[in-house]
PDB file of N, CA and C in Angstrom:
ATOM      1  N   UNK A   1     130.044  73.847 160.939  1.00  0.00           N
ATOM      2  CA  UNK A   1     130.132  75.254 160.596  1.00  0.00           C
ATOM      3  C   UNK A   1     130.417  76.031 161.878  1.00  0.00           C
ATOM      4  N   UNK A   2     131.369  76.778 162.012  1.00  0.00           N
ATOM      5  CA  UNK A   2     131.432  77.855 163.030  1.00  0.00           C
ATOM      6  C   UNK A   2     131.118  79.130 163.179  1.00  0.00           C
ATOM      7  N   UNK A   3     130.616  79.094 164.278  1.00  0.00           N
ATOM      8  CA  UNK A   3     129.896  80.464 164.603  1.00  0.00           C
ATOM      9  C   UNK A   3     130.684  81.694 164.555  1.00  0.00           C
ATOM     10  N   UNK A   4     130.009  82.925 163.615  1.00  0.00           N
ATOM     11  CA  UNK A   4     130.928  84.139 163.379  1.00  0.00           C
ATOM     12  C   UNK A   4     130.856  84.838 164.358  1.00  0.00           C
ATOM     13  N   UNK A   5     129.923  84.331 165.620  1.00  0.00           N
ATOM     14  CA  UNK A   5     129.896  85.670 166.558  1.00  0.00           C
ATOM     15  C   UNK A   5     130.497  84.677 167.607  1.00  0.00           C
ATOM     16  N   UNK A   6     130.235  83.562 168.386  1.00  0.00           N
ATOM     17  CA  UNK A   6     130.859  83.091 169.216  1.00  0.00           C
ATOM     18  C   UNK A   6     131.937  82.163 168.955  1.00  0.00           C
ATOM     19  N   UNK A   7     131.882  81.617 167.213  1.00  0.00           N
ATOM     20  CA  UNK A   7     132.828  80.485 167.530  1.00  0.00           C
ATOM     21  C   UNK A   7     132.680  78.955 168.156  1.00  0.00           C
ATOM     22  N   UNK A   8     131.314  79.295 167.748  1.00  0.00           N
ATOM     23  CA  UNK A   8     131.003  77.665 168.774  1.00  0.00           C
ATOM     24  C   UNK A   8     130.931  76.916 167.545  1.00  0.00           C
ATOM     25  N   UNK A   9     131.521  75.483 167.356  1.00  0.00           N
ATOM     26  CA  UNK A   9     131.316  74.536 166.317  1.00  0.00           C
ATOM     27  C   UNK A   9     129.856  74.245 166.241  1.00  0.00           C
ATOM     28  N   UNK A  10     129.155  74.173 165.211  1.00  0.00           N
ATOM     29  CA  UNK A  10     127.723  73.868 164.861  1.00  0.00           C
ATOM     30  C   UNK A  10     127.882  72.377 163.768  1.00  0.00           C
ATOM     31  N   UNK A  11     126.799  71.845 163.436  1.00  0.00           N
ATOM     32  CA  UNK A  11     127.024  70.930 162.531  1.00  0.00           C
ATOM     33  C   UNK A  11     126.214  71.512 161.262  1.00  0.00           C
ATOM     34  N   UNK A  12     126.711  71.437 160.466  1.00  0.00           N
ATOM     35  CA  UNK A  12     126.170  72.038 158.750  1.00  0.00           C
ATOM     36  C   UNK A  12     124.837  72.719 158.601  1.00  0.00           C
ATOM     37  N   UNK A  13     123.881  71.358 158.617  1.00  0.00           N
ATOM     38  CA  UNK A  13     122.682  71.606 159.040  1.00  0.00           C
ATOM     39  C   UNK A  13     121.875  72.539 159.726  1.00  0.00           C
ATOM     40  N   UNK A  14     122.342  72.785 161.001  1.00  0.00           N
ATOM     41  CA  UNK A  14     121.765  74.479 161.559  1.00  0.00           C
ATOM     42  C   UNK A  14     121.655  75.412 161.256  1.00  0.00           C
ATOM     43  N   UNK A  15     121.012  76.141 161.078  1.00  0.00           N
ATOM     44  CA  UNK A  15     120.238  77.371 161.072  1.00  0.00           C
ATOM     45  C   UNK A  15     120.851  78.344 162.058  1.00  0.00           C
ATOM     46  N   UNK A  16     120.760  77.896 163.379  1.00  0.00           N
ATOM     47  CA  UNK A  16     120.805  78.874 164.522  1.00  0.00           C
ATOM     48  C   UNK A  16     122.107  78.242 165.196  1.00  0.00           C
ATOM     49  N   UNK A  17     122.774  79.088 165.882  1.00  0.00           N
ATOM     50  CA  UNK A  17     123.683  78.804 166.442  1.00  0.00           C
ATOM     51  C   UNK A  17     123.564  78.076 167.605  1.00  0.00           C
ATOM     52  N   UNK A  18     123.850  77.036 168.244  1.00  0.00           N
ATOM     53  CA  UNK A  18     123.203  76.537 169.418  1.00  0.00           C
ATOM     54  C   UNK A  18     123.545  77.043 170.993  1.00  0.00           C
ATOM     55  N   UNK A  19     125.407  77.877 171.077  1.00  0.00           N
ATOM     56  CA  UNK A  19     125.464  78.205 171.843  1.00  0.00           C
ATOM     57  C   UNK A  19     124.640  79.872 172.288  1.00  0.00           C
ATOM     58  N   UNK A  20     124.692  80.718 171.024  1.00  0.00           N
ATOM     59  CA  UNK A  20     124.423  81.818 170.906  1.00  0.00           C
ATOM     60  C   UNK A  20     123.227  82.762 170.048  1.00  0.00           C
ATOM     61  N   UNK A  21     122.379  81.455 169.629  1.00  0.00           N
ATOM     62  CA  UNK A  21     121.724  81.591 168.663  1.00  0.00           C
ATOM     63  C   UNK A  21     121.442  82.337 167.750  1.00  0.00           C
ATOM     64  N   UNK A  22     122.683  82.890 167.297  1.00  0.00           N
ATOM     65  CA  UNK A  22     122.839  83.843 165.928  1.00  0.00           C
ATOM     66  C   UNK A  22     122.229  82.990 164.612  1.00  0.00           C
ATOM     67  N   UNK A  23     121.719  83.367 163.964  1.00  0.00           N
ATOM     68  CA  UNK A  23     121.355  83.188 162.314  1.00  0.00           C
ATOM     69  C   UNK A  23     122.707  82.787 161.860  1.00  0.00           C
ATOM     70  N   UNK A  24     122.606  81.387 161.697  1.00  0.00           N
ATOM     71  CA  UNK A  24     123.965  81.371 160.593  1.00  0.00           C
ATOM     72  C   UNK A  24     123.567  81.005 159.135  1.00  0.00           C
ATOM     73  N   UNK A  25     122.720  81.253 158.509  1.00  0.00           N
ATOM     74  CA  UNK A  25     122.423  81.622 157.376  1.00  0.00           C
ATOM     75  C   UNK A  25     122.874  82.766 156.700  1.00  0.00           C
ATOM     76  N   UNK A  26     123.077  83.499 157.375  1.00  0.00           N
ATOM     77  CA  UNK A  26     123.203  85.324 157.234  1.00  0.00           C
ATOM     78  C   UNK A  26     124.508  85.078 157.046  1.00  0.00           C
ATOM     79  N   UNK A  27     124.987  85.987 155.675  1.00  0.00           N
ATOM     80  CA  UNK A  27     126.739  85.876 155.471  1.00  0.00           C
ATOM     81  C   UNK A  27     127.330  86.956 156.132  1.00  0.00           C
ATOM     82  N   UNK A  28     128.601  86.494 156.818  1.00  0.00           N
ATOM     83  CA  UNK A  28     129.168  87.513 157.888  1.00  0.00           C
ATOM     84  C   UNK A  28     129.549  89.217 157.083  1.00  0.00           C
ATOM     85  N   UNK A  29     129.567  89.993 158.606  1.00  0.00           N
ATOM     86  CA  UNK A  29     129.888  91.334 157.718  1.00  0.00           C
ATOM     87  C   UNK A  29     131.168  91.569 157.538  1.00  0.00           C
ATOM     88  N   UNK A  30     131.879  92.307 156.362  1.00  0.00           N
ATOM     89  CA  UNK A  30     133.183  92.043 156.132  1.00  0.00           C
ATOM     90  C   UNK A  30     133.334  93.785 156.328  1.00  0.00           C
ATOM     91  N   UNK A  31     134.919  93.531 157.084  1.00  0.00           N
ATOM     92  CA  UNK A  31     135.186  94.673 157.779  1.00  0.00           C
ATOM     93  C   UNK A  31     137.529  94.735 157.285  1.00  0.00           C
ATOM     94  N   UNK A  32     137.280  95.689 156.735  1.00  0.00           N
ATOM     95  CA  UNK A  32     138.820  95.616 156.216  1.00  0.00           C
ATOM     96  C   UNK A  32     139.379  95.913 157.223  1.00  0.00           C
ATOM     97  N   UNK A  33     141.125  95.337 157.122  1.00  0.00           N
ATOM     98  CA  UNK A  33     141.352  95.505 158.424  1.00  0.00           C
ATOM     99  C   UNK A  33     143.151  96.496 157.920  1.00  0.00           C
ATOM    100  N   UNK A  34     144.107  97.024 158.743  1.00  0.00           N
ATOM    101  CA  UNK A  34     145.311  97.616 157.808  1.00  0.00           C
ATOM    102  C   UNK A  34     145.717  97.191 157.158  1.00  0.00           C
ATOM    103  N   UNK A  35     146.301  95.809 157.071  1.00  0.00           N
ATOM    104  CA  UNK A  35     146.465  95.342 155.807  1.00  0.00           C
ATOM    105  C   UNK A  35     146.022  95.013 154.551  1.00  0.00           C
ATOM    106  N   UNK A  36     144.967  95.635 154.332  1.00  0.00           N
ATOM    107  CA  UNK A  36     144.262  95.683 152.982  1.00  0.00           C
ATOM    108  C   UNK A  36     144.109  97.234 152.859  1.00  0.00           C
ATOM    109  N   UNK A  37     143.610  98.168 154.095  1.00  0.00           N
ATOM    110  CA  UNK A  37     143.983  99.642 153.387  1.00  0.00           C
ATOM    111  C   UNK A  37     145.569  99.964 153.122  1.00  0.00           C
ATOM    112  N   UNK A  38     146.247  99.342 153.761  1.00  0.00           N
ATOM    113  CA  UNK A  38     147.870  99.583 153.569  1.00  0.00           C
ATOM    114  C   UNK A  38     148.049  99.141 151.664  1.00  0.00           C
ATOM    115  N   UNK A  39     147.735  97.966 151.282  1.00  0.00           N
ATOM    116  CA  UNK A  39     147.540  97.559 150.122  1.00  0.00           C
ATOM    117  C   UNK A  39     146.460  98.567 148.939  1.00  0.00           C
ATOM    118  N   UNK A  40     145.595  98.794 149.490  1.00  0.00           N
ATOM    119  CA  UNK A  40     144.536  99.915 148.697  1.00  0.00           C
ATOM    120  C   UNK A  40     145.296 100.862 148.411  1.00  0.00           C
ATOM    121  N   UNK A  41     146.241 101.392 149.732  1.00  0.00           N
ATOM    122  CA  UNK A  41     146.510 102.681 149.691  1.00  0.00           C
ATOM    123  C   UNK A  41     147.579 102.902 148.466  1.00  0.00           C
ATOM    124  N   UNK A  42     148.772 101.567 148.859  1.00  0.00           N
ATOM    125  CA  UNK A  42     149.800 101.509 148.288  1.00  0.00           C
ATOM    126  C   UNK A  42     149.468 101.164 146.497  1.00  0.00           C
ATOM    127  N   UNK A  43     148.125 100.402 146.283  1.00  0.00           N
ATOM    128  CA  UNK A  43     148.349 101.011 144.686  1.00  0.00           C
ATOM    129  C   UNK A  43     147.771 101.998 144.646  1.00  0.00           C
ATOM    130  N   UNK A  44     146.869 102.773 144.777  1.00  0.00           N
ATOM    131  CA  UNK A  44     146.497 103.968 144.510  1.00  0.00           C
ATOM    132  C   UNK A  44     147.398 105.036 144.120  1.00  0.00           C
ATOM    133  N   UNK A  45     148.552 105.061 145.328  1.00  0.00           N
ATOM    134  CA  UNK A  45     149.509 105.642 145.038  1.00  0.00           C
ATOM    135  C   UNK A  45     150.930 105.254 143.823  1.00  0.00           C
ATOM    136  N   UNK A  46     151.122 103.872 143.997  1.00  0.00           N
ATOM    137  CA  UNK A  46     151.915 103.713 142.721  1.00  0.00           C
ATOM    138  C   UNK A  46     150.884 104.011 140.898  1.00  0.00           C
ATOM    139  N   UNK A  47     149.419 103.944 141.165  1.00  0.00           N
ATOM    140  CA  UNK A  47     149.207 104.392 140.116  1.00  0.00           C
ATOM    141  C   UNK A  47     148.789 105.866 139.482  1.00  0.00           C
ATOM    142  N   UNK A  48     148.897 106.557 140.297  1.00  0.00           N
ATOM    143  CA  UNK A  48     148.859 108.126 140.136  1.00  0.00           C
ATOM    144  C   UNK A  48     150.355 108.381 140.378  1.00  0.00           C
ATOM    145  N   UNK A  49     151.241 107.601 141.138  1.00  0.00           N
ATOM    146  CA  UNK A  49     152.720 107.887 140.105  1.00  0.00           C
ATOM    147  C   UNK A  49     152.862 107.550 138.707  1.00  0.00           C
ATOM    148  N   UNK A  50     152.481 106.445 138.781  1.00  0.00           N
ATOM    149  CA  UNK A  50     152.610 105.871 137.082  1.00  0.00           C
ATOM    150  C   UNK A  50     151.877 106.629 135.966  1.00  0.00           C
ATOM    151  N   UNK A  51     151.186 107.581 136.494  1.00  0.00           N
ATOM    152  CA  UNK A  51     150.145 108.267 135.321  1.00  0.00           C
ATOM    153  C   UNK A  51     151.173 109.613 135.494  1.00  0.00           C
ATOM    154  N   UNK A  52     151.485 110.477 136.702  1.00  0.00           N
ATOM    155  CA  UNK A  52     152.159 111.327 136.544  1.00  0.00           C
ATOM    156  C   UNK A  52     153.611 111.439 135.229  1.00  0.00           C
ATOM    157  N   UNK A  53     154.206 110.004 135.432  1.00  0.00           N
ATOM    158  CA  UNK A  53     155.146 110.051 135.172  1.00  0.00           C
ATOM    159  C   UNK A  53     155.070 109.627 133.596  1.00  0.00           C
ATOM    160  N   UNK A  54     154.033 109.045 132.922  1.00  0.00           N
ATOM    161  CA  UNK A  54     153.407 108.797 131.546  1.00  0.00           C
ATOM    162  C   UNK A  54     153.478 109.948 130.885  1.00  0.00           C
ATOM    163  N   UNK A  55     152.380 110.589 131.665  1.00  0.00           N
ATOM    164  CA  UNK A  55     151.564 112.052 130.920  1.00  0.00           C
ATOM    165  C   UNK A  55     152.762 112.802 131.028  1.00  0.00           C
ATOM    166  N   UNK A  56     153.873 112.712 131.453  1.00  0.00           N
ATOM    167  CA  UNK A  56     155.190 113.817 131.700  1.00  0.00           C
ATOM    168  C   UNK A  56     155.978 113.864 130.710  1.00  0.00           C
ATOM    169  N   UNK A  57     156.024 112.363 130.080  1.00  0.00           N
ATOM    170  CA  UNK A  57     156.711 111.761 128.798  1.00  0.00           C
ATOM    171  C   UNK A  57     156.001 112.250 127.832  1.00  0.00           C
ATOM    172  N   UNK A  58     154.289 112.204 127.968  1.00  0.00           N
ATOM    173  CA  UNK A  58     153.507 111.969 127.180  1.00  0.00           C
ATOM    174  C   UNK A  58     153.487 113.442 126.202  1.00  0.00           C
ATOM    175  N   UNK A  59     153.911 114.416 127.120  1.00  0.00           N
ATOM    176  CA  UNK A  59     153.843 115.729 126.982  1.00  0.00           C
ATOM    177  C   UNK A  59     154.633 116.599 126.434  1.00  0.00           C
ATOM    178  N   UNK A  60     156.420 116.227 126.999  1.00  0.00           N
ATOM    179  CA  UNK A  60     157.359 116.295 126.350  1.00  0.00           C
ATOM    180  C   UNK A  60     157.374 116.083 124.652  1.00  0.00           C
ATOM    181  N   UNK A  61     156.566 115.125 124.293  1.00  0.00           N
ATOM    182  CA  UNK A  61     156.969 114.569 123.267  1.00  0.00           C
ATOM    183  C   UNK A  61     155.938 115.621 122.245  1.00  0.00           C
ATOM    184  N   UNK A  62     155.122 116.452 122.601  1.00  0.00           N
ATOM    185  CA  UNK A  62     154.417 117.110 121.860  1.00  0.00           C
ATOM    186  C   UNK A  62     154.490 117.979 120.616  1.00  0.00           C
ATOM    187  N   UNK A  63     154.466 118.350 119.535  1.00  0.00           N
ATOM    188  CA  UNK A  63     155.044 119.316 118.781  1.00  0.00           C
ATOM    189  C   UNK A  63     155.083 120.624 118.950  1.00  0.00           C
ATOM    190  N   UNK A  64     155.621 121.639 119.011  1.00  0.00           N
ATOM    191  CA  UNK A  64     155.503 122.818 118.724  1.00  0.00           C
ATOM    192  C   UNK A  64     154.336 123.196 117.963  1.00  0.00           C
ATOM    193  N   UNK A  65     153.479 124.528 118.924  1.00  0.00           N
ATOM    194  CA  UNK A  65     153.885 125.073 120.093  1.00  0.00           C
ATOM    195  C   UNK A  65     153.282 124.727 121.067  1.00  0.00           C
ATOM    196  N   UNK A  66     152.758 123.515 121.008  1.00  0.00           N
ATOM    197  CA  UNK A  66     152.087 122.933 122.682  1.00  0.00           C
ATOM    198  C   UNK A  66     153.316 122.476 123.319  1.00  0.00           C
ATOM    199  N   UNK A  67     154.766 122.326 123.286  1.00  0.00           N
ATOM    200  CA  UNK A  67     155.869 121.802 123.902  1.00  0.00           C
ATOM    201  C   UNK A  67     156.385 123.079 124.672  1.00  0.00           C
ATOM    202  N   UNK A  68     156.016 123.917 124.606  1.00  0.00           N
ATOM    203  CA  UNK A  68     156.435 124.826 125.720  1.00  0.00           C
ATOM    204  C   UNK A  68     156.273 124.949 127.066  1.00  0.00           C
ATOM    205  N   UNK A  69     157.457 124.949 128.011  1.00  0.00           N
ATOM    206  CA  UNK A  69     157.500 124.508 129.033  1.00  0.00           C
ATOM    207  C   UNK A  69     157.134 125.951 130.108  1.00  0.00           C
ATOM    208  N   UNK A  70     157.555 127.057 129.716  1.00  0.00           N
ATOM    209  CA  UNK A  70     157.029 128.570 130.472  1.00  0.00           C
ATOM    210  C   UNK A  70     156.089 129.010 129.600  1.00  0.00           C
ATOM    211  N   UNK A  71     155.083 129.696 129.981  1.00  0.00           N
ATOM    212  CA  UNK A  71     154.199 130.224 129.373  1.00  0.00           C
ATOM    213  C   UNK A  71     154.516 132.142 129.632  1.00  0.00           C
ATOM    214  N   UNK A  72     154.311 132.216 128.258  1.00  0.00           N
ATOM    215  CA  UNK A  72     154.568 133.769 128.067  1.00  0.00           C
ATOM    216  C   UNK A  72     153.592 134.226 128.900  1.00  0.00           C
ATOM    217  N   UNK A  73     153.505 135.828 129.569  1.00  0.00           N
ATOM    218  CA  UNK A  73     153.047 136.684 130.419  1.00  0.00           C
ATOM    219  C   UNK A  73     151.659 137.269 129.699  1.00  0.00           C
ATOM    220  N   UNK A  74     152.001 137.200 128.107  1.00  0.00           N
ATOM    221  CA  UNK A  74     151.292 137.972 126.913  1.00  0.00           C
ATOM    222  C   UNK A  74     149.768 136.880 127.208  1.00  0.00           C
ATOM    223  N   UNK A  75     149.854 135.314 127.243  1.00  0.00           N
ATOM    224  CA  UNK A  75     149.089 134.561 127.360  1.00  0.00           C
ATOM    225  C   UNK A  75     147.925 134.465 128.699  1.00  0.00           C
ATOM    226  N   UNK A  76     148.718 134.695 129.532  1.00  0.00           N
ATOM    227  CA  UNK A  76     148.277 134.672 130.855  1.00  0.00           C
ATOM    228  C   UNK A  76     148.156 135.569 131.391  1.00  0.00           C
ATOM    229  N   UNK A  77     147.495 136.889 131.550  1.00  0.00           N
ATOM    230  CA  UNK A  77     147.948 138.269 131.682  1.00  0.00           C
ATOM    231  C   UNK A  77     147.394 138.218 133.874  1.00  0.00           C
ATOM    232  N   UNK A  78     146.626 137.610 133.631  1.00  0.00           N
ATOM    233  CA  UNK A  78     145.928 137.094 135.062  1.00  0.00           C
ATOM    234  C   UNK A  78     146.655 136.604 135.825  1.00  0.00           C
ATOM    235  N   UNK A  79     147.853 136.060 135.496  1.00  0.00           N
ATOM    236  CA  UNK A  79     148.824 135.303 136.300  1.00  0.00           C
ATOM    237  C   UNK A  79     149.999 136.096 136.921  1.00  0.00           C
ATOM    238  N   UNK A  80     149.991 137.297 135.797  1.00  0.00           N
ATOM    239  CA  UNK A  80     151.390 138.048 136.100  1.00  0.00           C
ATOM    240  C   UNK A  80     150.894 139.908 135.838  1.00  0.00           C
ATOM    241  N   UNK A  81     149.558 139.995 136.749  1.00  0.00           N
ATOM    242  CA  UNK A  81     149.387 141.503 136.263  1.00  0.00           C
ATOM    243  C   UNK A  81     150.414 142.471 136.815  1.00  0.00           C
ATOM    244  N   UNK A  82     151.401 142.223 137.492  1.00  0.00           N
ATOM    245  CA  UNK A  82     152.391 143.346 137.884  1.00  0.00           C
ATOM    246  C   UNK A  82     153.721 143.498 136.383  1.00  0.00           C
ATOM    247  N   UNK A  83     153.691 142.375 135.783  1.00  0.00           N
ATOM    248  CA  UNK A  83     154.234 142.520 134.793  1.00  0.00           C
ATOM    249  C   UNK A  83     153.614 143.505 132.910  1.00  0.00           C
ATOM    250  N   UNK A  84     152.813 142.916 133.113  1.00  0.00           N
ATOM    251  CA  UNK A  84     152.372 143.644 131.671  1.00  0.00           C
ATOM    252  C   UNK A  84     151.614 145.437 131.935  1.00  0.00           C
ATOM    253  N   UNK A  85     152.632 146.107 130.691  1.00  0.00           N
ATOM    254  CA  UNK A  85     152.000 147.438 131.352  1.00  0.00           C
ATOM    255  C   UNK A  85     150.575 147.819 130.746  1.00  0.00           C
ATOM    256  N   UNK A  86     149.912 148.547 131.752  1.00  0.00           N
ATOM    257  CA  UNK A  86     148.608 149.018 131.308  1.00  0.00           C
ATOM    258  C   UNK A  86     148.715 149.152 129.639  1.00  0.00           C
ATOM    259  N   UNK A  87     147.500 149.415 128.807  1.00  0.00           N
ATOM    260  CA  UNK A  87     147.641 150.378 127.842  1.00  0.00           C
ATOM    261  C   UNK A  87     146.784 151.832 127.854  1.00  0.00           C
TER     262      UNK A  87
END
């Protein structure tokens, strides 16, 4: 068995490391390195494309009148108060 901190060959049996006497019982600590956040990153991002581009279809396809693509001023009056006149 080899040692995770020095690398020194041990034989199965040990416990302790003989050059460095680390615990080799203890399972090593795992530490990601770029090529696995490069991979994390890269689906993360192909799957919040893939949902963008679903729900885009998904939406289109809706019936009237949820298929409307501008929303009237009358609806949203908060969005466009320079447009609608007082009453």
């Amino acid at each position: 068995m080899k040692c995770p901190n020095c690398g020194y060959e041990n034989r199965a049996a040990l416990k302790l490391c003989k050059k460095c006497s680390r615990d080799l019982t203890v399972a090593p600590v795992w530490f990601p390195n770029w090529k696995w956040h490069l991979k994390t990153l890269s689906w993360i991002y192909l799957t919040l494309i893939a949902v963008f581009f679903i729900a885009s279809f998904l939406l289109r396809k809706l019936p009237p009148p949820y298929d409307i693509r501008e929303i009237p001023p009358q609806m949203t009056p908060w969005l466009y108060p320079h447009k609608i006149p007082a009453p």
